[in-house]
ModelCIF file with pLDDT and N, C-alpha, C, O atoms, coordinates in Angstrom:
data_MODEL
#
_entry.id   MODEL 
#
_entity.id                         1 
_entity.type                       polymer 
_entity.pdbx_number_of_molecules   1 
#
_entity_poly.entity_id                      1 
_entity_poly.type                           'polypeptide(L)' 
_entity_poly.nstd_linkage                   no 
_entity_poly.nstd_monomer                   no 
_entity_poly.pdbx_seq_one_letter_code       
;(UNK)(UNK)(UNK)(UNK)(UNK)(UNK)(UNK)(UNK)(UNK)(UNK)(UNK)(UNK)(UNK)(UNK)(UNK)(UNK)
(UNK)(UNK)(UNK)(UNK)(UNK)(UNK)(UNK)(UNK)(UNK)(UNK)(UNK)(UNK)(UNK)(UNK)(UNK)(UNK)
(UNK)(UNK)(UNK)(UNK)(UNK)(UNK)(UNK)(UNK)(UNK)(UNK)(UNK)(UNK)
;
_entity_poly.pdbx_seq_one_letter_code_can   XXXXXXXXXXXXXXXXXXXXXXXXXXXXXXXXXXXXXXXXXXXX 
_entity_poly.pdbx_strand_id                 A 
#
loop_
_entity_poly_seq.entity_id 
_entity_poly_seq.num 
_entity_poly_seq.mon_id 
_entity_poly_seq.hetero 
1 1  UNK n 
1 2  UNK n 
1 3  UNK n 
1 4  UNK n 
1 5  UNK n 
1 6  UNK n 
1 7  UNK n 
1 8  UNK n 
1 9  UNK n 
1 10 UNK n 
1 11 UNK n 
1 12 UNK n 
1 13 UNK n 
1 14 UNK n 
1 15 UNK n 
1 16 UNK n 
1 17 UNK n 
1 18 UNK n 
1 19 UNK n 
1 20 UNK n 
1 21 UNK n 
1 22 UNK n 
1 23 UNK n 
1 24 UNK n 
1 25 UNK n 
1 26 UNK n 
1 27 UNK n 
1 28 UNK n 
1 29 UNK n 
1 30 UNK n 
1 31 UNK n 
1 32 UNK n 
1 33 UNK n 
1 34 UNK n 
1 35 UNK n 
1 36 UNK n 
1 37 UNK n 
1 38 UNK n 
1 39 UNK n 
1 40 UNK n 
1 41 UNK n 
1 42 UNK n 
1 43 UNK n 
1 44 UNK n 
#
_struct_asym.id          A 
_struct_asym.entity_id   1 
#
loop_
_ma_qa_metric.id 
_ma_qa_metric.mode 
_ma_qa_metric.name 
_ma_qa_metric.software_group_id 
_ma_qa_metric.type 
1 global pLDDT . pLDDT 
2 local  pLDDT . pLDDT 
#
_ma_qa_metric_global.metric_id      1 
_ma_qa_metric_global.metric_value   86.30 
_ma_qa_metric_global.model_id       1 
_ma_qa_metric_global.ordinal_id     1 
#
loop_
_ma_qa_metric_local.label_asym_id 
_ma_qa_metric_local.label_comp_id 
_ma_qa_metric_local.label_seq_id 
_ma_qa_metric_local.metric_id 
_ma_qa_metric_local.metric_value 
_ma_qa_metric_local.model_id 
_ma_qa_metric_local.ordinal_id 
A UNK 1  2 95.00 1 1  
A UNK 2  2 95.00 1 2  
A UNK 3  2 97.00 1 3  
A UNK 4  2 96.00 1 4  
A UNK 5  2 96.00 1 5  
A UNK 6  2 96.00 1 6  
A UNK 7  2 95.00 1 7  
A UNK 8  2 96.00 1 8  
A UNK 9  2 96.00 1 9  
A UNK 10 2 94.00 1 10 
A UNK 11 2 94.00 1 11 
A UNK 12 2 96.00 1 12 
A UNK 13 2 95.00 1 13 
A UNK 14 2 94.00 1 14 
A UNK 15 2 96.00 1 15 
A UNK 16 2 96.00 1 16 
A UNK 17 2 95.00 1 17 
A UNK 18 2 96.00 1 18 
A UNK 19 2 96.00 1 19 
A UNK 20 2 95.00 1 20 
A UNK 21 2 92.00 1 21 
A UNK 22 2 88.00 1 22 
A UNK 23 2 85.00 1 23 
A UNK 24 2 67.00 1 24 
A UNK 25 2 55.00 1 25 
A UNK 26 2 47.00 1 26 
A UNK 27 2 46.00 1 27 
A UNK 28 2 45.00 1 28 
A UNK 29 2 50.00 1 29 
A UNK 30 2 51.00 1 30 
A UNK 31 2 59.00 1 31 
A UNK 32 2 65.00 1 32 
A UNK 33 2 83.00 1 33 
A UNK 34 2 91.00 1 34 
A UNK 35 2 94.00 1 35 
A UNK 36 2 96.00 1 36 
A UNK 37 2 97.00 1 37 
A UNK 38 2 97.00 1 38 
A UNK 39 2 97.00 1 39 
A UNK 40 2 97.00 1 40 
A UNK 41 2 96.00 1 41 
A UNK 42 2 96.00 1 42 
A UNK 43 2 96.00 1 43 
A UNK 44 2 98.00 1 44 
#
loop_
_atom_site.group_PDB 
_atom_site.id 
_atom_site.type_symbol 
_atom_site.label_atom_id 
_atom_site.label_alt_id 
_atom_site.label_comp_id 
_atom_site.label_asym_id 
_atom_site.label_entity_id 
_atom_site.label_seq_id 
_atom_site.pdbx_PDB_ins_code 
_atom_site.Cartn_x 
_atom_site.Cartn_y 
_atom_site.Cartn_z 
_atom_site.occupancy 
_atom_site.B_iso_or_equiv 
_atom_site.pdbx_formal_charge 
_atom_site.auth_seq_id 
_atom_site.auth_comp_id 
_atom_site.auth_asym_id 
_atom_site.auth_atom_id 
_atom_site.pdbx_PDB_model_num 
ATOM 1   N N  . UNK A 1 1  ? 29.344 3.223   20.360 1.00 95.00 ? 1  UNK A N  1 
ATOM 2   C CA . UNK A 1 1  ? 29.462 3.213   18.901 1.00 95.00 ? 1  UNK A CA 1 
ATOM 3   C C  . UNK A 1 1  ? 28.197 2.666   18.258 1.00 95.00 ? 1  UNK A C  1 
ATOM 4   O O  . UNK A 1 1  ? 27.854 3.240   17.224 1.00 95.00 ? 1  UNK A O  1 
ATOM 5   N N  . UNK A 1 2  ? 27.515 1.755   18.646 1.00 95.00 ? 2  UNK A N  1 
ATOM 6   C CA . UNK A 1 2  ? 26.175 1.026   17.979 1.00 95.00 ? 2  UNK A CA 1 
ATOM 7   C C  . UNK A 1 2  ? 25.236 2.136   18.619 1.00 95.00 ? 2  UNK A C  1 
ATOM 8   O O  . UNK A 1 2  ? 24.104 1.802   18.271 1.00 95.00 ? 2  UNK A O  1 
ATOM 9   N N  . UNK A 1 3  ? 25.157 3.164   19.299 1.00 97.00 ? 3  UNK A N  1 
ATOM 10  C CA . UNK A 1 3  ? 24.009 3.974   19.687 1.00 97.00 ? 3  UNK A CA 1 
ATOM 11  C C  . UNK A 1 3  ? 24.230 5.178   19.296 1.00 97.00 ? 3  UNK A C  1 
ATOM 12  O O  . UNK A 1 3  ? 23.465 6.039   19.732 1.00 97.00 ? 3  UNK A O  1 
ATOM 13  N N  . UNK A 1 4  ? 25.624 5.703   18.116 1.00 96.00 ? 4  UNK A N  1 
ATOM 14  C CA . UNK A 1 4  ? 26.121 6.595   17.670 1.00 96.00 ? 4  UNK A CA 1 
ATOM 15  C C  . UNK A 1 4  ? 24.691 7.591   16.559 1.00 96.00 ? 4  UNK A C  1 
ATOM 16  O O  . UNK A 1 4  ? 24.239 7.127   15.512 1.00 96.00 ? 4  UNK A O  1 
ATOM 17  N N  . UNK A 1 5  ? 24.404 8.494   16.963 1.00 96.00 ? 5  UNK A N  1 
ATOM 18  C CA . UNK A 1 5  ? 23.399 8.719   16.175 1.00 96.00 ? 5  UNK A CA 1 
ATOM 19  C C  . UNK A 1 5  ? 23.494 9.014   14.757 1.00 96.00 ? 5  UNK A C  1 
ATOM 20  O O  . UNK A 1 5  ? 22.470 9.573   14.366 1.00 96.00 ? 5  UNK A O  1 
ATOM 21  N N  . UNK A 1 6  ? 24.493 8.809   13.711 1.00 96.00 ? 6  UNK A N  1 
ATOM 22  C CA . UNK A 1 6  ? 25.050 8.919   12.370 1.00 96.00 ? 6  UNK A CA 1 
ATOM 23  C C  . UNK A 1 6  ? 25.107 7.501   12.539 1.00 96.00 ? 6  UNK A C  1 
ATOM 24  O O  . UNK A 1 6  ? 24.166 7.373   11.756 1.00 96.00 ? 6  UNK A O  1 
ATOM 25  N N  . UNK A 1 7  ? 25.292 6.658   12.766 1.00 95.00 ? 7  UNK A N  1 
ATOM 26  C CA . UNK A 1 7  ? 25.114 4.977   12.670 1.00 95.00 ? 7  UNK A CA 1 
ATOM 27  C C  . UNK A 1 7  ? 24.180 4.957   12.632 1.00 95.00 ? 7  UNK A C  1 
ATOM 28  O O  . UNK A 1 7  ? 23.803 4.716   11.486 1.00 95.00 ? 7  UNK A O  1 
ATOM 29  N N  . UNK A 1 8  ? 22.812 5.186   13.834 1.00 96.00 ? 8  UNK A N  1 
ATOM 30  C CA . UNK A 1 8  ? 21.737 4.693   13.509 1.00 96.00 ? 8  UNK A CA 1 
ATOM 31  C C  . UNK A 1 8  ? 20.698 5.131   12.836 1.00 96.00 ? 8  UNK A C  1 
ATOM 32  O O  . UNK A 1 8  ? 19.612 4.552   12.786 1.00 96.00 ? 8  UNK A O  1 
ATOM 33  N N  . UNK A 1 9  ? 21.057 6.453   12.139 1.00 96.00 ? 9  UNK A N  1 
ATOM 34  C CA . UNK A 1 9  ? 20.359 6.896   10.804 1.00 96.00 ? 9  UNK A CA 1 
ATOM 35  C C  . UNK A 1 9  ? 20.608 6.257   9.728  1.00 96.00 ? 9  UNK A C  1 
ATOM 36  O O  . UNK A 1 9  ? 19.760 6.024   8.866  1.00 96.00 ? 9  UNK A O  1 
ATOM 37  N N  . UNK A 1 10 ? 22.326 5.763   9.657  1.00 94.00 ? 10 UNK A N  1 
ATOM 38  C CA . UNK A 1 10 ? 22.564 5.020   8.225  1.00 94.00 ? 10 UNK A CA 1 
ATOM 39  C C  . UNK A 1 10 ? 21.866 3.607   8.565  1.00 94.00 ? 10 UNK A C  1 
ATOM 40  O O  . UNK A 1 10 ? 21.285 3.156   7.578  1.00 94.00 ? 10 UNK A O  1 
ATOM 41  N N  . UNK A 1 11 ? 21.791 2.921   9.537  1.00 94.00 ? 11 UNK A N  1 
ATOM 42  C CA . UNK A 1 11 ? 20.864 1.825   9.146  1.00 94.00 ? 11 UNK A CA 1 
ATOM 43  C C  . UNK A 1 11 ? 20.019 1.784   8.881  1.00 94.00 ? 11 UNK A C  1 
ATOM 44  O O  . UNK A 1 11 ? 19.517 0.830   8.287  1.00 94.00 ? 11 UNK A O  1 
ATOM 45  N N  . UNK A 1 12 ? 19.232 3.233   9.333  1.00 96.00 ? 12 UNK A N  1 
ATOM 46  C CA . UNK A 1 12 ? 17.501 3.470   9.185  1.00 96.00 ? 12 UNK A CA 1 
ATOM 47  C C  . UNK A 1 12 ? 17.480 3.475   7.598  1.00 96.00 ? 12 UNK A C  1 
ATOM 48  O O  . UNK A 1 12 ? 16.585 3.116   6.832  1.00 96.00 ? 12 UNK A O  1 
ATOM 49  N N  . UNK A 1 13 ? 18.661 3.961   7.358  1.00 95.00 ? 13 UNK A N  1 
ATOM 50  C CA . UNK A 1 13 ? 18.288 4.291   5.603  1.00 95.00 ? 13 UNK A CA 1 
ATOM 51  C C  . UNK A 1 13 ? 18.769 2.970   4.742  1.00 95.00 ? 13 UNK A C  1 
ATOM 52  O O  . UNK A 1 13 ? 19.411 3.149   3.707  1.00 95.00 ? 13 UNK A O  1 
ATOM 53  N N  . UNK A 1 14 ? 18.518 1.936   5.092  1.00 94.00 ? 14 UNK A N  1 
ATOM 54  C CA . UNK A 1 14 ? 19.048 0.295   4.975  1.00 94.00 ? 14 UNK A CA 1 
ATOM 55  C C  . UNK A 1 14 ? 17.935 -0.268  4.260  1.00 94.00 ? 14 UNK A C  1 
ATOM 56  O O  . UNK A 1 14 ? 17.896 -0.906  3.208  1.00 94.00 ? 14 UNK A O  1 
ATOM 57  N N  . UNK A 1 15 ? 16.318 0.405   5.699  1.00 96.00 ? 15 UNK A N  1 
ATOM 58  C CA . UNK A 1 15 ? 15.095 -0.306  5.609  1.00 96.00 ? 15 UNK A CA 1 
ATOM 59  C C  . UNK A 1 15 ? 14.320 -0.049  4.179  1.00 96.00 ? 15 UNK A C  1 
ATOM 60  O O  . UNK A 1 15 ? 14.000 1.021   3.662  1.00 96.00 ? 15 UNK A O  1 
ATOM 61  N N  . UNK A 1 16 ? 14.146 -1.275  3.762  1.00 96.00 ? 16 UNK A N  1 
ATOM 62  C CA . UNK A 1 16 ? 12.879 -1.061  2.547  1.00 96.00 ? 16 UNK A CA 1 
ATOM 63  C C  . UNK A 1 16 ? 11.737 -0.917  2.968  1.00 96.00 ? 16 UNK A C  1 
ATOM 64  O O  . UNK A 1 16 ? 11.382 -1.596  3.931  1.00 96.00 ? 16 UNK A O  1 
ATOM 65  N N  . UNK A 1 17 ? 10.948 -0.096  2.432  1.00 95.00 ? 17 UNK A N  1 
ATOM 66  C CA . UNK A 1 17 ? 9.360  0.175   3.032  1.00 95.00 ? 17 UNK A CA 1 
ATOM 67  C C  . UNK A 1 17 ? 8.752  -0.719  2.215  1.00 95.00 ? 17 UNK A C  1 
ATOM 68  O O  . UNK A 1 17 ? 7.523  -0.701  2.284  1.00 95.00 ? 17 UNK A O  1 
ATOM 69  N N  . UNK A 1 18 ? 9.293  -1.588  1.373  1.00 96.00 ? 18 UNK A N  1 
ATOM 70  C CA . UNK A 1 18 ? 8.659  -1.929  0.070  1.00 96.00 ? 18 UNK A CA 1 
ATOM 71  C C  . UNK A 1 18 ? 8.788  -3.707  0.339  1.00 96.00 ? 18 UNK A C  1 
ATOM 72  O O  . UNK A 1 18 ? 8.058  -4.521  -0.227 1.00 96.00 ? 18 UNK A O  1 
ATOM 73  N N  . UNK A 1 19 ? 9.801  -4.038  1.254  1.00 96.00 ? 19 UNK A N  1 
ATOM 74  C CA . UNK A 1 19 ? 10.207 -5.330  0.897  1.00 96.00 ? 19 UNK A CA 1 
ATOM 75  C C  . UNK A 1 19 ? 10.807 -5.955  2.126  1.00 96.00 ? 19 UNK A C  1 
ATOM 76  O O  . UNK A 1 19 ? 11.585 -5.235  2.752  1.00 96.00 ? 19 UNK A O  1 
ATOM 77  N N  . UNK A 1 20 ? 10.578 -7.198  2.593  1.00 95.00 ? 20 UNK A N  1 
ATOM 78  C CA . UNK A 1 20 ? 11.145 -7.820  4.018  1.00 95.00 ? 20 UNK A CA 1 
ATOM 79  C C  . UNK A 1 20 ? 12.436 -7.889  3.821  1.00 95.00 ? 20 UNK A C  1 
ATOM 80  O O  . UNK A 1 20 ? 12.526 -8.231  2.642  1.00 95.00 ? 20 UNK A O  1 
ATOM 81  N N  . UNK A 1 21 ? 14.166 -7.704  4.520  1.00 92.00 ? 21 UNK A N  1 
ATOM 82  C CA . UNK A 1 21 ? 15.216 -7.760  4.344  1.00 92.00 ? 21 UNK A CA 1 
ATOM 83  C C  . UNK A 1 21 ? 15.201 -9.349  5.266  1.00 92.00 ? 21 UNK A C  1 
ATOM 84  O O  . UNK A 1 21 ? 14.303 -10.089 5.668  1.00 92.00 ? 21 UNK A O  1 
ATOM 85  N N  . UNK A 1 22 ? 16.857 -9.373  5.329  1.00 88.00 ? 22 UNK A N  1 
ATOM 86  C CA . UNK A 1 22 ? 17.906 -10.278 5.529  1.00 88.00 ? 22 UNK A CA 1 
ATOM 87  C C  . UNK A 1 22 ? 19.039 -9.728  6.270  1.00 88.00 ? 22 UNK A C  1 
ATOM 88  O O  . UNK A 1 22 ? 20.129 -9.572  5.719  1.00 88.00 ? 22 UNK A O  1 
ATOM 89  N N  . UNK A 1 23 ? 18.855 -9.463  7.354  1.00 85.00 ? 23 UNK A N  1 
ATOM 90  C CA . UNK A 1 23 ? 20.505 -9.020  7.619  1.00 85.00 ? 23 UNK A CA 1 
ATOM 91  C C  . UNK A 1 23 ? 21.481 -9.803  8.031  1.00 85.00 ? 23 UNK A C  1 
ATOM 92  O O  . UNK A 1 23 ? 22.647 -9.422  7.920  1.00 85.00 ? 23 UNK A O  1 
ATOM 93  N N  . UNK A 1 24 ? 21.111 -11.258 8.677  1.00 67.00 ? 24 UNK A N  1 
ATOM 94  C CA . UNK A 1 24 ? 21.296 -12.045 8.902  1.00 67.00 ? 24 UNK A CA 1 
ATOM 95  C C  . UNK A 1 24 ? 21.592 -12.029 10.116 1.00 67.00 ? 24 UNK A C  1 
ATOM 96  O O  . UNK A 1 24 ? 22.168 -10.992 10.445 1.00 67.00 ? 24 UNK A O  1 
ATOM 97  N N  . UNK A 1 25 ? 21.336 -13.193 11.395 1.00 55.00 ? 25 UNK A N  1 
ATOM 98  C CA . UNK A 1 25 ? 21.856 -12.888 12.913 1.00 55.00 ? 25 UNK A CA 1 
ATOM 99  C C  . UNK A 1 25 ? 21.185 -14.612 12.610 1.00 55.00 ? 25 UNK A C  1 
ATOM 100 O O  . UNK A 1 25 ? 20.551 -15.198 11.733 1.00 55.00 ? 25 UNK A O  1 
ATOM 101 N N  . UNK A 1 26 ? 21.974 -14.988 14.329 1.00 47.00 ? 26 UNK A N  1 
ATOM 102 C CA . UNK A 1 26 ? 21.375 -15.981 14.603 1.00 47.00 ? 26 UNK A CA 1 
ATOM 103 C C  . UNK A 1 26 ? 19.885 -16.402 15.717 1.00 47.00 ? 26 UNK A C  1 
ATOM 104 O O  . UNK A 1 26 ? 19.214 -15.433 16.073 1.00 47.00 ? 26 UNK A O  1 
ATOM 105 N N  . UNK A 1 27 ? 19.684 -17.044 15.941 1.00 46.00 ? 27 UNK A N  1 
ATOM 106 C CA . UNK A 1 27 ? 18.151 -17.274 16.486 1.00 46.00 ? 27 UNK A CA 1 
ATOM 107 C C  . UNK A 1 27 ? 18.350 -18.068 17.797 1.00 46.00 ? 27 UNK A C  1 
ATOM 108 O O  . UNK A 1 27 ? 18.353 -19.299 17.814 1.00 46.00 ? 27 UNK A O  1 
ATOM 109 N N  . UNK A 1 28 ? 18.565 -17.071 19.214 1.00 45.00 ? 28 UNK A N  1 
ATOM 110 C CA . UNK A 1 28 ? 18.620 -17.545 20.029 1.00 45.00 ? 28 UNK A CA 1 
ATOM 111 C C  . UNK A 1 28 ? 17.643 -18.787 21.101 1.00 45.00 ? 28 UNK A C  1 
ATOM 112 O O  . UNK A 1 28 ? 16.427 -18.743 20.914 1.00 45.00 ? 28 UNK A O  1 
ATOM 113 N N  . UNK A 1 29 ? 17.973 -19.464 21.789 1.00 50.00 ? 29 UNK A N  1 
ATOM 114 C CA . UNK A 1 29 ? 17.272 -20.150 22.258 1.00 50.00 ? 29 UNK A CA 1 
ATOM 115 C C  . UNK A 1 29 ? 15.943 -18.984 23.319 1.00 50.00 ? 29 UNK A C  1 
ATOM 116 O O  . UNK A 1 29 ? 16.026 -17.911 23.917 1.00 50.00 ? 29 UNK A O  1 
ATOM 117 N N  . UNK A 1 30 ? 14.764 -20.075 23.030 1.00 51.00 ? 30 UNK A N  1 
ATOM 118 C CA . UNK A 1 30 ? 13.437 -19.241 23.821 1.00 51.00 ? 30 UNK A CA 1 
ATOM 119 C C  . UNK A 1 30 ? 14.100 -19.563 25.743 1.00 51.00 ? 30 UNK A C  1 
ATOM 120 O O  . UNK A 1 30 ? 15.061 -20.153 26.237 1.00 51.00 ? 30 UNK A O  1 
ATOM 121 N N  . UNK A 1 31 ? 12.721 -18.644 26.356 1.00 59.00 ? 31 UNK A N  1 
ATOM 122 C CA . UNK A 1 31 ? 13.821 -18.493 27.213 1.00 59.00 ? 31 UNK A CA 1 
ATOM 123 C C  . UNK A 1 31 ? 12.563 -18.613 29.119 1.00 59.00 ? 31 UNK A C  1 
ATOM 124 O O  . UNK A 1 31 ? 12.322 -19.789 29.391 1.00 59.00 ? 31 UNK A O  1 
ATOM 125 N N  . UNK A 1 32 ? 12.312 -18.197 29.536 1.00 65.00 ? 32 UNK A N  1 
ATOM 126 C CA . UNK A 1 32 ? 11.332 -18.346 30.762 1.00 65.00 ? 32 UNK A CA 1 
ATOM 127 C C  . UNK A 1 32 ? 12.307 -17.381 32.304 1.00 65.00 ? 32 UNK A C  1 
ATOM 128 O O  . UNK A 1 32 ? 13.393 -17.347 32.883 1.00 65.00 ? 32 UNK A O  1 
ATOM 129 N N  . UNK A 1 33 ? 10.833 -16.714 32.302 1.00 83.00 ? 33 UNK A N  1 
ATOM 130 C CA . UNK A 1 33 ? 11.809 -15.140 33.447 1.00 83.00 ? 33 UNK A CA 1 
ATOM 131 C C  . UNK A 1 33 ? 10.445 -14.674 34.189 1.00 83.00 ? 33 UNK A C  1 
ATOM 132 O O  . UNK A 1 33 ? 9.290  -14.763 33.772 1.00 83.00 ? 33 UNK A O  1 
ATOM 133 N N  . UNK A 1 34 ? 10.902 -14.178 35.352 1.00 91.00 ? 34 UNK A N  1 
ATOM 134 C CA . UNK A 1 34 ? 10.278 -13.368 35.907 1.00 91.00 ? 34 UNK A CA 1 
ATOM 135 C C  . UNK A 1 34 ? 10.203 -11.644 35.575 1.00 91.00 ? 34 UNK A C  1 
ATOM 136 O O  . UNK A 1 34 ? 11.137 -11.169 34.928 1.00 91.00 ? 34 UNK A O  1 
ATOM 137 N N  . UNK A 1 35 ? 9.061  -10.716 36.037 1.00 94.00 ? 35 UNK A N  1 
ATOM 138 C CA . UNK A 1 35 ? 9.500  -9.393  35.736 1.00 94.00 ? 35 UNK A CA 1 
ATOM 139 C C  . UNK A 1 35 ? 8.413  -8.904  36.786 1.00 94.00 ? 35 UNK A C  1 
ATOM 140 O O  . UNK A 1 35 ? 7.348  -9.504  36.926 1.00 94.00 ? 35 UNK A O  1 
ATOM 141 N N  . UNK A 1 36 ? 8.878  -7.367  37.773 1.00 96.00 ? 36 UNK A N  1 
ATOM 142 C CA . UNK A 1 36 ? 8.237  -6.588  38.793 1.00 96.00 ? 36 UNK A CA 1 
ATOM 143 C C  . UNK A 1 36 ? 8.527  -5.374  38.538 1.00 96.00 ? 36 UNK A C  1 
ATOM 144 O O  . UNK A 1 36 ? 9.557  -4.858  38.105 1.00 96.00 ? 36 UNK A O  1 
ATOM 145 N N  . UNK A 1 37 ? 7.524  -4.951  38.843 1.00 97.00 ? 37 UNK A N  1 
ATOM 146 C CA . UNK A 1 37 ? 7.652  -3.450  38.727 1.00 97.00 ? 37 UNK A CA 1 
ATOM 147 C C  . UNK A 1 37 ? 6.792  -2.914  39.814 1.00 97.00 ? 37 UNK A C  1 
ATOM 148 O O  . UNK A 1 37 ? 5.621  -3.205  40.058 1.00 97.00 ? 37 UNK A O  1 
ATOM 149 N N  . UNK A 1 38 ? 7.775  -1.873  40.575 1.00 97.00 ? 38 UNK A N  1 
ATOM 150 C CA . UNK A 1 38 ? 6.837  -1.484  41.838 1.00 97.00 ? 38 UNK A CA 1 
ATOM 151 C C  . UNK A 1 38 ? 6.951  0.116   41.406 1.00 97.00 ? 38 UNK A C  1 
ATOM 152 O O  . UNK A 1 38 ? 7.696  0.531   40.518 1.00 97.00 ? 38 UNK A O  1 
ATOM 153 N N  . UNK A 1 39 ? 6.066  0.927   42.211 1.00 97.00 ? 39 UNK A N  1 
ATOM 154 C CA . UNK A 1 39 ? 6.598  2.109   42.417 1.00 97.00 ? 39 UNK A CA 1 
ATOM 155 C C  . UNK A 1 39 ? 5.698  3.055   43.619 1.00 97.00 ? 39 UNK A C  1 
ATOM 156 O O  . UNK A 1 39 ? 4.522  2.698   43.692 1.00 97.00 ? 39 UNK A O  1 
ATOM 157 N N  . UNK A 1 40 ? 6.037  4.053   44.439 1.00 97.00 ? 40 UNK A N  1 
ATOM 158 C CA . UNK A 1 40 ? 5.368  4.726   45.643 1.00 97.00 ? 40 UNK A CA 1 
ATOM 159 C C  . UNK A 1 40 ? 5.258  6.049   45.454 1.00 97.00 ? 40 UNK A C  1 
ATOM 160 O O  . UNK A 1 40 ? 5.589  6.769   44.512 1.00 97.00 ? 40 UNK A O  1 
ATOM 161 N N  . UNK A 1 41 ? 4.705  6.281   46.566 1.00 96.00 ? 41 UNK A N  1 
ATOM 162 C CA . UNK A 1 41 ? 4.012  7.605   46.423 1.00 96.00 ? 41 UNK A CA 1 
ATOM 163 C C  . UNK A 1 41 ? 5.211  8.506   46.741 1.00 96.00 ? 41 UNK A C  1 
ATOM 164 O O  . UNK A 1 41 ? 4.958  9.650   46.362 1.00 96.00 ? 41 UNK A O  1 
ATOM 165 N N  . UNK A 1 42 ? 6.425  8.405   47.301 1.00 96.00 ? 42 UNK A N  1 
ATOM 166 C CA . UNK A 1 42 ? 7.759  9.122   47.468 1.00 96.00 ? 42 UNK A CA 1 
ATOM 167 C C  . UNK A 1 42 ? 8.186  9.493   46.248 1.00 96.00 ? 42 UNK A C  1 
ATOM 168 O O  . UNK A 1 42 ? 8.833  10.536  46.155 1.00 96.00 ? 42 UNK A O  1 
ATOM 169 N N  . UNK A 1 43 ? 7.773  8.355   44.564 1.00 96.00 ? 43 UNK A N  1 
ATOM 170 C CA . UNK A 1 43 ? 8.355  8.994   43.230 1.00 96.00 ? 43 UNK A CA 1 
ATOM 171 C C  . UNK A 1 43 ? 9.489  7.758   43.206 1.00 96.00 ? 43 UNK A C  1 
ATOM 172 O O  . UNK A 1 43 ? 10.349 7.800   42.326 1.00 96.00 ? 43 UNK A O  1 
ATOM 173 N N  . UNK A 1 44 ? 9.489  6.959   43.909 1.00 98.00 ? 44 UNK A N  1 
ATOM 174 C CA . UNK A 1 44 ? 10.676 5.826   43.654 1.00 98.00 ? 44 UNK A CA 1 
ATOM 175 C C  . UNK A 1 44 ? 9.973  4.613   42.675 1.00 98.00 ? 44 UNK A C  1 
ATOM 176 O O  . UNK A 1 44 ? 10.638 3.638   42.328 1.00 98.00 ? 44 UNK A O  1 
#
């Protein structure tokens, strides 16, 4: 439902090009991670 593509046009049409919004959410804590990325000559 949140990846519904008529949902995420009507939010697109939300954005002001003109002006910073508010939608409001909260502000999660920062955070510390690892990340890998491999890949071979098989295409994996």
């Amino acid at each position: 439902a949140l990846l519904d593509p008529g949902y995420l046009a009507a939010r697109a049409a939300t954005i002001d090009r003109q002006a910073a919004g508010d939608p409001g959410y909260g502000v999660p804590r920062p955070g510390g991670t690892v990340y890998v990325t491999a890949a071979d000559a098989q295409g994996r």
